[in-house]
N, C-alpha and C. Protein backbone atom coordinates (compact mmCIF):
# COMPACT_ATOMS: atom_id res chain seq x y z
N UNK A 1 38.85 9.17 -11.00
CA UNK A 1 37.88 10.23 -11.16
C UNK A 1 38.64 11.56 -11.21
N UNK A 2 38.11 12.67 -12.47
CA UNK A 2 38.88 13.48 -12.55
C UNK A 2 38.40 14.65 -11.27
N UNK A 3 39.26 15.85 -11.03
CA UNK A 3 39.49 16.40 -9.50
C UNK A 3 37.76 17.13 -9.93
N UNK A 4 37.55 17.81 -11.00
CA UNK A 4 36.08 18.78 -11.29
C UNK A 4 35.17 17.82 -10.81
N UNK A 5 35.08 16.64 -11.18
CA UNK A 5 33.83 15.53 -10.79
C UNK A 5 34.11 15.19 -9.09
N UNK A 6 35.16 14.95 -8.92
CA UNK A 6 35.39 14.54 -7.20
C UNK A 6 34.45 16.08 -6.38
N UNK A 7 34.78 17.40 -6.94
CA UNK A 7 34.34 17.97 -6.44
C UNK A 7 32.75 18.32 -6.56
N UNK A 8 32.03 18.58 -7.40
CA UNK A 8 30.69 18.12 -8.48
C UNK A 8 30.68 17.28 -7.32
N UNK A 9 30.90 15.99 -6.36
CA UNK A 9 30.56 14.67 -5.92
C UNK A 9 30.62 15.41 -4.55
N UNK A 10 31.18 16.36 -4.15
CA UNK A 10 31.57 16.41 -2.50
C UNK A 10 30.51 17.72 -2.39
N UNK A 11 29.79 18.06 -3.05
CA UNK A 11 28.92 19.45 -2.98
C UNK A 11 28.22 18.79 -3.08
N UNK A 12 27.31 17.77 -4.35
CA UNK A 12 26.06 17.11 -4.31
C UNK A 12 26.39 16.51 -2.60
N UNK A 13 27.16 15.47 -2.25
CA UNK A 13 27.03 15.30 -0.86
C UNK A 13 26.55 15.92 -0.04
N UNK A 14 27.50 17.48 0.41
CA UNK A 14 27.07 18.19 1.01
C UNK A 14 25.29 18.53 1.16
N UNK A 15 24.94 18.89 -0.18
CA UNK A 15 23.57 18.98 -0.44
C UNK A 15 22.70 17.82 0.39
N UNK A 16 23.36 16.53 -0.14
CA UNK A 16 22.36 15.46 0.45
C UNK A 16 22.24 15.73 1.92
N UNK A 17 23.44 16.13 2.79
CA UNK A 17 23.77 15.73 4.01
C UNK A 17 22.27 17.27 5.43
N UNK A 18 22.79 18.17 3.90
CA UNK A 18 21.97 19.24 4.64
C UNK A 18 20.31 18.71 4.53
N UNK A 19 20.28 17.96 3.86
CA UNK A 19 18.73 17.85 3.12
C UNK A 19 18.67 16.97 3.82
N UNK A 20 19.36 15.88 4.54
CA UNK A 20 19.14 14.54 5.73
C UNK A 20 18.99 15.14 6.87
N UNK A 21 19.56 16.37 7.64
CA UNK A 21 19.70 16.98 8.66
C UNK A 21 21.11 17.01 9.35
N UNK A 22 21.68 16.14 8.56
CA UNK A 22 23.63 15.69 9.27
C UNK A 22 24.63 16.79 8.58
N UNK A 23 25.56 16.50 8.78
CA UNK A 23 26.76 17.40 8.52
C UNK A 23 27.62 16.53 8.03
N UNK A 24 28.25 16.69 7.15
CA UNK A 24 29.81 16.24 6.12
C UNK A 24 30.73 17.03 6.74
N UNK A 25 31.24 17.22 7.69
CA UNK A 25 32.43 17.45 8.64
C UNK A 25 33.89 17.45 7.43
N UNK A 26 34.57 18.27 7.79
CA UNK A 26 35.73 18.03 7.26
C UNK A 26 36.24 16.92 7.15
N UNK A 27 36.17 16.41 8.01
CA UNK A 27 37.20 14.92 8.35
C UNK A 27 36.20 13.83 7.30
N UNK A 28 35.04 13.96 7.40
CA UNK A 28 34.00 13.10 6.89
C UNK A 28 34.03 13.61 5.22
N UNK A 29 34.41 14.49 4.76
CA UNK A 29 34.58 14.84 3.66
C UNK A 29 35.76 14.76 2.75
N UNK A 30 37.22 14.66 3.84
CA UNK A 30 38.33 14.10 2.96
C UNK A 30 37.97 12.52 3.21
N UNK A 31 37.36 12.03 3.67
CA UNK A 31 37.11 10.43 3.62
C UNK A 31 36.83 9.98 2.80
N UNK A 32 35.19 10.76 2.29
CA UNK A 32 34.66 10.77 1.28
C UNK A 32 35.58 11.30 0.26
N UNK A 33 36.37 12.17 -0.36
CA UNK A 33 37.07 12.48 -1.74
C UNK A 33 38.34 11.08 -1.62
N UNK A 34 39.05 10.66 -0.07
CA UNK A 34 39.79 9.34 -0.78
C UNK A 34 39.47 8.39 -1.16
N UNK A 35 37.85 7.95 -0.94
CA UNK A 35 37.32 6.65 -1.32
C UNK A 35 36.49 7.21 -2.65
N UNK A 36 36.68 8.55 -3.16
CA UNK A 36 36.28 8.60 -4.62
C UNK A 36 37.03 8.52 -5.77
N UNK A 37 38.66 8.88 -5.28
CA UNK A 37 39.70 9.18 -5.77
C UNK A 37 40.89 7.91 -5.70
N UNK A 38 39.68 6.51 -4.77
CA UNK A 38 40.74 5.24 -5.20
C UNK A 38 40.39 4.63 -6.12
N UNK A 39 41.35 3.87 -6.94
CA UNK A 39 40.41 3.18 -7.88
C UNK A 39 39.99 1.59 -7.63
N UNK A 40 40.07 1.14 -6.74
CA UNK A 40 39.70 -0.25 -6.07
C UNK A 40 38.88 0.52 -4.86
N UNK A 41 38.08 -0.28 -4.06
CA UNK A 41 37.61 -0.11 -2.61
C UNK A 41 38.93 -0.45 -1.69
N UNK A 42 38.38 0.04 -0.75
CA UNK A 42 40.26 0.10 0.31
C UNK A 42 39.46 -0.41 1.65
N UNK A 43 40.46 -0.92 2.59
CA UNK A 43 40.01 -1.13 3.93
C UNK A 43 39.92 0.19 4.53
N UNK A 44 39.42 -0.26 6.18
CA UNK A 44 39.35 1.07 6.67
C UNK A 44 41.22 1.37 7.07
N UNK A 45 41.78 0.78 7.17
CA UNK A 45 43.49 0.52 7.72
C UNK A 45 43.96 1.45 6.25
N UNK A 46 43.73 0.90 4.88
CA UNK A 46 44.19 1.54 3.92
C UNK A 46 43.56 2.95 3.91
N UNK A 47 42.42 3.66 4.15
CA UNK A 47 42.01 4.65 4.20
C UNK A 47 43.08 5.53 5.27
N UNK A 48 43.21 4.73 6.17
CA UNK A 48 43.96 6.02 7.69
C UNK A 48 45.64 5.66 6.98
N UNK A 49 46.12 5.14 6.05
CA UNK A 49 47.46 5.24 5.57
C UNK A 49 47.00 6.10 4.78
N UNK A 50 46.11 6.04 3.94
CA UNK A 50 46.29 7.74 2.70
C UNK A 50 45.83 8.47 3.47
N UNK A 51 44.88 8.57 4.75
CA UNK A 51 44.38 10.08 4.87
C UNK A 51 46.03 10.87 6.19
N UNK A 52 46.72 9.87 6.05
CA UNK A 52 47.44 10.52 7.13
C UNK A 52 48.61 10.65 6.40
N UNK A 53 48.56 10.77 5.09
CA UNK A 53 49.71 10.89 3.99
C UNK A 53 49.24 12.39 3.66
N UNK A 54 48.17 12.45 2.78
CA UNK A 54 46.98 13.38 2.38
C UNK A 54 46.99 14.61 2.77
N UNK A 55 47.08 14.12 4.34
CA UNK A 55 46.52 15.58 5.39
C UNK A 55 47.28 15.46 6.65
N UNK A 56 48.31 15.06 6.86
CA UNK A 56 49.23 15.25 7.79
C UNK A 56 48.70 15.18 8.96
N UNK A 57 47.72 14.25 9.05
CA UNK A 57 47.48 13.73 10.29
C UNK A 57 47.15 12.68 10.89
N UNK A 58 46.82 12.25 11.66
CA UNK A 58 47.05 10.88 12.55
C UNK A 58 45.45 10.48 13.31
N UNK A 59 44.69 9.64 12.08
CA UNK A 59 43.46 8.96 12.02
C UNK A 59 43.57 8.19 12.78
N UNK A 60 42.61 7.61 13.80
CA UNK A 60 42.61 6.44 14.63
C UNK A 60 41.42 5.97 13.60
N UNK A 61 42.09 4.61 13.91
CA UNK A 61 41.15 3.79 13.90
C UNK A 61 39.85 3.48 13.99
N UNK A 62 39.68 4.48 15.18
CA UNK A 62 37.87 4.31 15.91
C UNK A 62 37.29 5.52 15.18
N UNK A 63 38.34 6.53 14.68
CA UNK A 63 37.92 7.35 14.07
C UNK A 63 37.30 7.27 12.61
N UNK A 64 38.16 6.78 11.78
CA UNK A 64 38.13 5.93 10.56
C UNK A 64 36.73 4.92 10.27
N UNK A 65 36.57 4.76 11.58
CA UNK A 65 35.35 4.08 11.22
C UNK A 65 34.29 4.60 11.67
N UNK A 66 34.23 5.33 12.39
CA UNK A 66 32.99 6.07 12.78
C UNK A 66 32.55 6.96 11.47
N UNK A 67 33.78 7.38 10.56
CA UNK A 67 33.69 8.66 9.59
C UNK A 67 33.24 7.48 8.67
N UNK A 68 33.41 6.45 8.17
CA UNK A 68 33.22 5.26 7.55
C UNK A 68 31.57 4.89 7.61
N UNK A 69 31.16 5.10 8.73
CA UNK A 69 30.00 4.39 9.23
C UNK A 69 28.69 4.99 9.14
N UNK A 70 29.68 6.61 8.98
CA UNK A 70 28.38 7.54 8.62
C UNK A 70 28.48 7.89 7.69
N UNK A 71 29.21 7.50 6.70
CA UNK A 71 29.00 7.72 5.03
C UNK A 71 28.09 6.47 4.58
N UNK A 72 28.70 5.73 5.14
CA UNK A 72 27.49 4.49 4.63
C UNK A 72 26.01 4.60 4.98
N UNK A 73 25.53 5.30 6.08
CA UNK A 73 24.36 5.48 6.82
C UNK A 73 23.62 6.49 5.88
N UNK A 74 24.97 7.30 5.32
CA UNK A 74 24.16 8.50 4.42
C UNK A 74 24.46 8.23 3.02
N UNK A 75 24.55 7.51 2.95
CA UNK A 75 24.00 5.95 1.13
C UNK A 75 25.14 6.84 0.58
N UNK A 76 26.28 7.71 0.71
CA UNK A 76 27.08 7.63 0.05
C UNK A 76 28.77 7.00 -0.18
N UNK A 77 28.19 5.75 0.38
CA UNK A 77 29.24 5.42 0.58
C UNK A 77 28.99 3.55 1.09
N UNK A 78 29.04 2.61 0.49
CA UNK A 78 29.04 1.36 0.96
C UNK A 78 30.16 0.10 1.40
N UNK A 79 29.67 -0.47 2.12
CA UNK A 79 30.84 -1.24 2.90
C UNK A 79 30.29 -2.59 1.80
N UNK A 80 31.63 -2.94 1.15
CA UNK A 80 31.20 -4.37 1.20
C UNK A 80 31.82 -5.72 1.42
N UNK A 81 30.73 -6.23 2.21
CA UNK A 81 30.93 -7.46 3.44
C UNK A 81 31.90 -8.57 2.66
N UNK A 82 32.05 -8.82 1.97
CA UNK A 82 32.63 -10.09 1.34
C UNK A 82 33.98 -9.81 1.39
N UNK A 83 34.53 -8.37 1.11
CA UNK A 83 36.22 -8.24 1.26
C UNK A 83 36.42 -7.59 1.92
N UNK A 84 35.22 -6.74 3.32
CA UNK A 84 35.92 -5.92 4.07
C UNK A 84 36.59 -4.72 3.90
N UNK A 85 35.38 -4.08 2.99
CA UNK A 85 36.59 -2.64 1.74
C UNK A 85 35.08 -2.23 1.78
N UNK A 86 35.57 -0.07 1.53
CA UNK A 86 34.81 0.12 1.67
C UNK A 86 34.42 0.96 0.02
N UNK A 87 33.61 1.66 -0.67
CA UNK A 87 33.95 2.09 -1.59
C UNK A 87 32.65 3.30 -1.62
N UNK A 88 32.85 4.47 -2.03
CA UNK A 88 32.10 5.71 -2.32
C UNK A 88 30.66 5.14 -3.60
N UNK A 89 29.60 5.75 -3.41
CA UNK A 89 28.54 5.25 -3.91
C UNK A 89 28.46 6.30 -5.23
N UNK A 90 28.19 5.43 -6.22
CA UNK A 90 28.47 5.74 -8.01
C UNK A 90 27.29 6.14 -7.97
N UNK A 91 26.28 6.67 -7.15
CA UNK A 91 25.31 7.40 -7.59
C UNK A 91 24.81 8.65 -6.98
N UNK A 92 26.17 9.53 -6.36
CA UNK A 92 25.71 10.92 -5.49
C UNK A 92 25.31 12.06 -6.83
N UNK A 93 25.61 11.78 -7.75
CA UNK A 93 25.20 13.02 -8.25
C UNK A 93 24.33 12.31 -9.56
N UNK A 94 23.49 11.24 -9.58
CA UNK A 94 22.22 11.36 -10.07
C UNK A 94 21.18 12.08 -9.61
N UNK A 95 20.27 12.05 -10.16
CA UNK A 95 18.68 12.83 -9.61
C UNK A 95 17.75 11.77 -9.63
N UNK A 96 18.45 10.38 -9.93
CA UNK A 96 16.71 9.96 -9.75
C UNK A 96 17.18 8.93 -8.27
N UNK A 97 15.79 7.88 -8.03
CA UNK A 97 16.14 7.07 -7.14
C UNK A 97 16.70 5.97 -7.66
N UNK A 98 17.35 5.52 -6.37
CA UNK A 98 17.90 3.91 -6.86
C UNK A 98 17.23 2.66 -6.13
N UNK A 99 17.56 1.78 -6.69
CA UNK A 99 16.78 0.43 -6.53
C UNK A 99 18.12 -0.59 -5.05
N UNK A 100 17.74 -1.51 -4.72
CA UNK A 100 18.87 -2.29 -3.77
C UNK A 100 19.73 -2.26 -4.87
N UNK A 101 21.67 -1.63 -4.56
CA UNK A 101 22.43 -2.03 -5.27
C UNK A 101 23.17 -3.51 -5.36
N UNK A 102 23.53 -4.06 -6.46
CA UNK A 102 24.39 -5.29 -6.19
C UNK A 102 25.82 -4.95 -6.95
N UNK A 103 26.90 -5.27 -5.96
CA UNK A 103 28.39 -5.29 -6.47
C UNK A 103 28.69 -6.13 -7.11
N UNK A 104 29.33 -5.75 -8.20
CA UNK A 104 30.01 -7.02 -9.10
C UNK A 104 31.66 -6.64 -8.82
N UNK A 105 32.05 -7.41 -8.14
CA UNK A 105 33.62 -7.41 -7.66
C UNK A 105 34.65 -8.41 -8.20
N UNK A 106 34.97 -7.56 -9.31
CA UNK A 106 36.57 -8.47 -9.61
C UNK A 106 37.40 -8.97 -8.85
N UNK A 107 37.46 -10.46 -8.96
CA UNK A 107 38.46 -11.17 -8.32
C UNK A 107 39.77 -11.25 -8.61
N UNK A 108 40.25 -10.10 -9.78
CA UNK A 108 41.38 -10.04 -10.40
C UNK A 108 41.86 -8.85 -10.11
N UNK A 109 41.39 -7.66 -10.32
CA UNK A 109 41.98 -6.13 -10.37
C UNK A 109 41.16 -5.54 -9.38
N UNK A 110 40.21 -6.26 -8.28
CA UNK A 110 39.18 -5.90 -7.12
C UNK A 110 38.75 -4.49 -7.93
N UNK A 111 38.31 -4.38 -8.78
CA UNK A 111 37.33 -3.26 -9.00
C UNK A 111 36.07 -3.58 -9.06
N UNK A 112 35.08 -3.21 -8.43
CA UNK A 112 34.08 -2.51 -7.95
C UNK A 112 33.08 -1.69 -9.17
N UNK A 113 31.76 -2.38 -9.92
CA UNK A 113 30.66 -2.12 -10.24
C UNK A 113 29.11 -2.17 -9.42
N UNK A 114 29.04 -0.99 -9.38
CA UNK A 114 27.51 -0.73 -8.90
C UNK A 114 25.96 -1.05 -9.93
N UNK A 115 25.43 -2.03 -9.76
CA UNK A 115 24.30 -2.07 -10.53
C UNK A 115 23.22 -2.30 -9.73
N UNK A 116 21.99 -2.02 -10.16
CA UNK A 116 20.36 -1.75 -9.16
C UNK A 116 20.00 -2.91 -10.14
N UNK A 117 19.30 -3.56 -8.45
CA UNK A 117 18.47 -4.96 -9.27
C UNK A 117 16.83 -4.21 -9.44
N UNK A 118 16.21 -5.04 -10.50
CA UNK A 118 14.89 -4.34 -10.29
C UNK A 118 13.81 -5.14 -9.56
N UNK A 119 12.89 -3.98 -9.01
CA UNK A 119 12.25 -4.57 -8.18
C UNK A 119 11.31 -5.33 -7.96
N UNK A 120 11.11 -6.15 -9.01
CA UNK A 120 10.10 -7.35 -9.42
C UNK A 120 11.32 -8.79 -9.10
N UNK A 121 12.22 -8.37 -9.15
CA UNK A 121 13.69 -9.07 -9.30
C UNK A 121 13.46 -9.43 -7.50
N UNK A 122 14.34 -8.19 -6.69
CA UNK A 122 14.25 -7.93 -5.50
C UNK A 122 12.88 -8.71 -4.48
N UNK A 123 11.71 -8.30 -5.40
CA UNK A 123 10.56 -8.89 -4.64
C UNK A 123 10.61 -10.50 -4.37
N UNK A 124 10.99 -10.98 -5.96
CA UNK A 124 10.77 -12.85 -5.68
C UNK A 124 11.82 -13.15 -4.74
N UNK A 125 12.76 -12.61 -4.61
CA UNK A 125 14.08 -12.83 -3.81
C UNK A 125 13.50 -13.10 -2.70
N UNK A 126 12.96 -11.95 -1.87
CA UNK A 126 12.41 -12.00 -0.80
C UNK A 126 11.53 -12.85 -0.30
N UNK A 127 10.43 -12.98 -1.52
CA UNK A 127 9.32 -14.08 -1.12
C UNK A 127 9.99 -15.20 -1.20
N UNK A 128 10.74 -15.56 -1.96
CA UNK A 128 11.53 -17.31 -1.77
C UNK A 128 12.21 -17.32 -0.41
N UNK A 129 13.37 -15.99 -0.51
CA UNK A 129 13.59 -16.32 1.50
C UNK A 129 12.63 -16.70 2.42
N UNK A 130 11.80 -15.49 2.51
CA UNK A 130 10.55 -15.43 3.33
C UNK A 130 9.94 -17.44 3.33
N UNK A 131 9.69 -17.81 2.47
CA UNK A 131 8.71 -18.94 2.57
C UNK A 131 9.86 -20.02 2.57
N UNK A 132 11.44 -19.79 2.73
CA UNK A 132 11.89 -20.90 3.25
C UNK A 132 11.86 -20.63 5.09
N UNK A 133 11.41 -20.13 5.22
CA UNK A 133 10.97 -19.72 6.44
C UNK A 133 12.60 -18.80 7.00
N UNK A 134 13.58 -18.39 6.49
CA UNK A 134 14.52 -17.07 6.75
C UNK A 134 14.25 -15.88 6.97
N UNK A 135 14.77 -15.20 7.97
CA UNK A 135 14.66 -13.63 7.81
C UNK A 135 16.01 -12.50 7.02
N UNK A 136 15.50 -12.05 6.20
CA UNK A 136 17.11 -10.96 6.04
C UNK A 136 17.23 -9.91 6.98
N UNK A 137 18.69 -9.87 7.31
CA UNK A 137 19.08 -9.01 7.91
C UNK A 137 19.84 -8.06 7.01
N UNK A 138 20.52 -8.37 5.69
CA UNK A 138 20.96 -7.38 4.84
C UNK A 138 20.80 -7.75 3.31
N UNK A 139 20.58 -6.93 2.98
CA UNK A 139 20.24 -7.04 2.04
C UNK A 139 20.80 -6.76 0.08
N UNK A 140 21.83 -6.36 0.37
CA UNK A 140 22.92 -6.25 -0.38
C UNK A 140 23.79 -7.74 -0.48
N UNK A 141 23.80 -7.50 -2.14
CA UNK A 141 24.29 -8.36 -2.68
C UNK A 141 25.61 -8.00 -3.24
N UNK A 142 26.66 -9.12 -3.10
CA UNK A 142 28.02 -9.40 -3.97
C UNK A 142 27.87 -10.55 -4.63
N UNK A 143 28.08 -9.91 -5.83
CA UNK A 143 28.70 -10.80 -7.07
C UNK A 143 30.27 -11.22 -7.20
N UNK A 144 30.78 -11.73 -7.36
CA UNK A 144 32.30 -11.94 -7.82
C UNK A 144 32.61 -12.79 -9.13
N UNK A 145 33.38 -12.32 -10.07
CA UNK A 145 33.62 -12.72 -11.12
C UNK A 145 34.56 -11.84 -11.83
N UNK A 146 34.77 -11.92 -12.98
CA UNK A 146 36.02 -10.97 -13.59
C UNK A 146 35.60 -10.02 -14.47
N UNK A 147 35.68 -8.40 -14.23
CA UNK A 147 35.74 -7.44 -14.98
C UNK A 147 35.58 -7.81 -16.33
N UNK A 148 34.97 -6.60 -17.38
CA UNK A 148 35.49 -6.98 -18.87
C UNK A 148 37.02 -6.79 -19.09
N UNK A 149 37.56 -6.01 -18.30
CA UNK A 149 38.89 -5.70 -18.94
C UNK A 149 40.02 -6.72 -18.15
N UNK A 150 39.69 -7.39 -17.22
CA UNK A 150 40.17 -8.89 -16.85
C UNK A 150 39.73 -10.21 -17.50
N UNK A 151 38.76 -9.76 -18.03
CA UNK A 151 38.19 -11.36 -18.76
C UNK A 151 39.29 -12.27 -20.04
């Protein structure tokens, strides 16, 4: 992502964060520009090696994830469960709403597509869980398969 759009991405944030009632903290904001500015999703371990390259300082762990935990809480930013990586959300500077996202994750070059299922889609999902008698607890989906430019 080129540096004009990373930034375009860290102001719409900002915006969102004032309009939620929270704060994008410094620390919470170079988090957010390294997980916009990787081009795979990274662990939280790979995040505190670039941010302590980055910014000359020394991320813990508990820190890393707390700053982690509240980007995800504030939808810009999702964890996903299948590889344990976290990746910045491809939709902070739309205007409209979005639908449940599902990842399509290359098993070759681990890159990371965001697509919205629709919600007639989403609904039968639910009612087939629901009436095998299951409850969801999350609701995000991973796909895995190979990129076009791995295929």
């Amino acid at each position: 992502m080129v540096q004009s759009t990373i930034n375009k991405t860290l102001q719409n944030a900002e915006a969102m964060c004032l309009d939620a009632g929270v704060r994008l903290t410094v620390k919470r904001k170079r988090t957010l520009a390294l997980l916009l500015e990787a081009q795979s999703p990274i662990s939280a371990y790979e995040l505190i090696d670039q941010y302590n390259v980055c910014y000359s300082g020394s991320l813990t762990a508990m820190s890393a994830y707390r700053m982690l935990n509240f980007l995800v809480e504030a939808t810009l930013a999702h964890r996903l469960n299948s590889v344990n990586k976290y990746t910045a959300c491809e939709h902070i500077n739309c205007d409209h709403a979005h639908h449940l996202p599902q990842f399509l994750i290359c098993g070759n070059c681990q890159s990371v597509s965001e697509a919205s299922i629709r919600p007639e889609t989403l609904n039968k999902l639910k009612t087939d869980v629901l009436d095998s008698g299951f409850t969801l607890n999350n609701q995000q989906l991973e796909l895995h398969g190979l990129c076009s430019d791995c295929r």
